[in-house]
C-alpha atoms as a PDB file:
ATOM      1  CA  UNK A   1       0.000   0.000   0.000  1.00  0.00           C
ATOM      2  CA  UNK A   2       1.570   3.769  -0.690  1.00  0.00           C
ATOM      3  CA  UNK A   3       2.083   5.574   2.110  1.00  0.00           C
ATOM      4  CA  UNK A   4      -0.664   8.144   0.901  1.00  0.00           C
ATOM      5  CA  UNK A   5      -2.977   5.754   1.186  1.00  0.00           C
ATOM      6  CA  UNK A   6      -1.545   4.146   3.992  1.00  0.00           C
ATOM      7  CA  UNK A   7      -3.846   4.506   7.348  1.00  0.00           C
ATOM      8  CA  UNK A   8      -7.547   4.202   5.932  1.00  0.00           C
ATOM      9  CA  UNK A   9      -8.335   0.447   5.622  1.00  0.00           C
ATOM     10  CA  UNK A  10      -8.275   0.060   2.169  1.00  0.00           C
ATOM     11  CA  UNK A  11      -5.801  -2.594   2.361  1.00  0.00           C
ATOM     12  CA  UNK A  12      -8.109  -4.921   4.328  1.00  0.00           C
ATOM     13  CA  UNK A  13     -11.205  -4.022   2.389  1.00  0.00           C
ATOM     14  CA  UNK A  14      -9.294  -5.238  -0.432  1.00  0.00           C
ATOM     15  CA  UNK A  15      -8.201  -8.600   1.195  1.00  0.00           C
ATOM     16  CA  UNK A  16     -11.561  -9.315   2.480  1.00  0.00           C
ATOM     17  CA  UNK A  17     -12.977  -8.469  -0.677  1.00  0.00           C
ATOM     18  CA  UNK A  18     -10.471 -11.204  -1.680  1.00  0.00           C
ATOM     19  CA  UNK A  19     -11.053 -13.927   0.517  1.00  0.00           C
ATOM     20  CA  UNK A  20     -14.838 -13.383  -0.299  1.00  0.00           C
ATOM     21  CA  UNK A  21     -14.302 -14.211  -3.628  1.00  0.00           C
ATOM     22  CA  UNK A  22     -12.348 -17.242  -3.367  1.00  0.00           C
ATOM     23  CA  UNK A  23     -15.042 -18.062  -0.803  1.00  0.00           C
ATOM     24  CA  UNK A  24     -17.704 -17.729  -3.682  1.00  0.00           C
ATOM     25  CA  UNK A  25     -15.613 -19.166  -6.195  1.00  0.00           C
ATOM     26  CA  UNK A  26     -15.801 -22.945  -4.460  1.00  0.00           C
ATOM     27  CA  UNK A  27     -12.013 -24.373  -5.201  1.00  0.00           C
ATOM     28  CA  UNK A  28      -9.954 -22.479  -2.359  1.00  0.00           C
ATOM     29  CA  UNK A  29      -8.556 -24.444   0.459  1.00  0.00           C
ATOM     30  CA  UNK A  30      -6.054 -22.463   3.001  1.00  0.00           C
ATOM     31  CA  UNK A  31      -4.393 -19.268   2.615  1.00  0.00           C
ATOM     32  CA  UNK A  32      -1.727 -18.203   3.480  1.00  0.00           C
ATOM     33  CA  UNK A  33      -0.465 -14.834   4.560  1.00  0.00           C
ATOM     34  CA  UNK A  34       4.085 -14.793   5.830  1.00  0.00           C
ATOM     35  CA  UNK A  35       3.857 -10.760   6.903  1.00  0.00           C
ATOM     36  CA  UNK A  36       7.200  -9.802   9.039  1.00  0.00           C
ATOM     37  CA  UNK A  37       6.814  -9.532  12.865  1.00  0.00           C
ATOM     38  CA  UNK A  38       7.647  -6.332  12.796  1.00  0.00           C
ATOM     39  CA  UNK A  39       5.004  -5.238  10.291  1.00  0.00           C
ATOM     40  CA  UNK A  40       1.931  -4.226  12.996  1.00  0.00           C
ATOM     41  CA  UNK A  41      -0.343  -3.165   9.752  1.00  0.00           C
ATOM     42  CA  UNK A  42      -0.125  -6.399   7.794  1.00  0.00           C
ATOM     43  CA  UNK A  43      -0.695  -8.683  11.027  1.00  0.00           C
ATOM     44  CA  UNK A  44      -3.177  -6.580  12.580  1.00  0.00           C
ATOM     45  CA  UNK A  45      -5.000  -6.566   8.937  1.00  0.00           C
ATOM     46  CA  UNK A  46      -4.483 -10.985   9.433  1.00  0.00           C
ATOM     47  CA  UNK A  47      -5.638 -10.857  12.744  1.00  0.00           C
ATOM     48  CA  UNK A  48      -8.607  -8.555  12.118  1.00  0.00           C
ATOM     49  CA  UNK A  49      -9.441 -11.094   9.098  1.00  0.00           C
ATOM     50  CA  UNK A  50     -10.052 -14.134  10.972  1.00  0.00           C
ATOM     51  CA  UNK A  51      -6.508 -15.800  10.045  1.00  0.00           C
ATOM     52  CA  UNK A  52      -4.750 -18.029  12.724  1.00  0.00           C
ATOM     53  CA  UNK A  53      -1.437 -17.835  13.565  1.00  0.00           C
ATOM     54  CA  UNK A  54       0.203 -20.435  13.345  1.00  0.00           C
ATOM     55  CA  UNK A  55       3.885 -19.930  14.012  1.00  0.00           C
ATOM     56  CA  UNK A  56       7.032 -17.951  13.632  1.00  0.00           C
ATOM     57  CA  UNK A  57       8.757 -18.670   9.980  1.00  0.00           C
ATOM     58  CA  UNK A  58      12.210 -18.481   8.193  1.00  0.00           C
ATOM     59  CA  UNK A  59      10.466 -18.071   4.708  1.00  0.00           C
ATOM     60  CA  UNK A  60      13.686 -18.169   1.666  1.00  0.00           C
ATOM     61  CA  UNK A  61      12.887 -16.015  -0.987  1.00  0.00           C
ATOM     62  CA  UNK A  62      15.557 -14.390  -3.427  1.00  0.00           C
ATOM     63  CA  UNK A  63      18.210 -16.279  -2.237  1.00  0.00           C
ATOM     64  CA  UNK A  64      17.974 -14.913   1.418  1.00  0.00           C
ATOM     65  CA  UNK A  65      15.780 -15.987   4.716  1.00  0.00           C
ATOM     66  CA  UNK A  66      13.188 -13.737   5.449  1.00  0.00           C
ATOM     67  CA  UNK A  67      11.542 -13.704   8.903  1.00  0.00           C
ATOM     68  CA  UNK A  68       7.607 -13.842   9.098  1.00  0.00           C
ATOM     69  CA  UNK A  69       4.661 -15.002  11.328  1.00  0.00           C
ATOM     70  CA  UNK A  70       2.467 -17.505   9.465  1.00  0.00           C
ATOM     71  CA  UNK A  71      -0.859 -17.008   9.229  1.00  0.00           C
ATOM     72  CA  UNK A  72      -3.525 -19.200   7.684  1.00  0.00           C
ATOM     73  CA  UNK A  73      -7.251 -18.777   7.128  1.00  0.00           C
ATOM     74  CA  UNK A  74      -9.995 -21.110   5.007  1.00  0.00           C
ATOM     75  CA  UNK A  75     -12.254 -19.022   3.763  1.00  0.00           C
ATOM     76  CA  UNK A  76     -15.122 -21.071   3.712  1.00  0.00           C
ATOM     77  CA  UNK A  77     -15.251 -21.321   7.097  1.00  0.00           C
ATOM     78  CA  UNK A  78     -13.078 -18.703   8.942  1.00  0.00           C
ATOM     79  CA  UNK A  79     -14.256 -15.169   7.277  1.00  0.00           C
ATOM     80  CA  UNK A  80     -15.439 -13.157   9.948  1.00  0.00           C
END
């Protein structure tokens, strides 16, 4: 999200818009979300979502380890 518009909950309008769609569309299972701990925004947006946590990750990506919380969410059952 830009940092303009940054702050106004578009971000998890859009993901919940989403999640209802896959929802609708039938042939989702899990989802998966791997937002770093030290990004409040993205796992307040998870946690506001109805996704778990499941547990801290070392995610590779690019040829380097990232660090991220793992959260999961079905949405055919977990939307909220």
């Amino acid at each position: 999200m830009l940092p303009e518009h940054q702050g106004r909950g578009l971000a998890k309008q859009g993901i919940r818009t989403l999640l209802q769609l896959a929802r609708d569309d039938g042939r989702w299972g899990l989802i998966h979300a791997f937002p770093a701990p030290t990004n409040a925004p993205s796992n307040g947006i998870c946690r506001a979502l109805g996704f778990r946590f499941l547990d801290k990750q070392d995610v590779p990506f690019a040829g380097r380890v990232l660090h991220a919380n793992h959260w999961a969410i079905d949405p055919r059952t977990d939307l909220t």
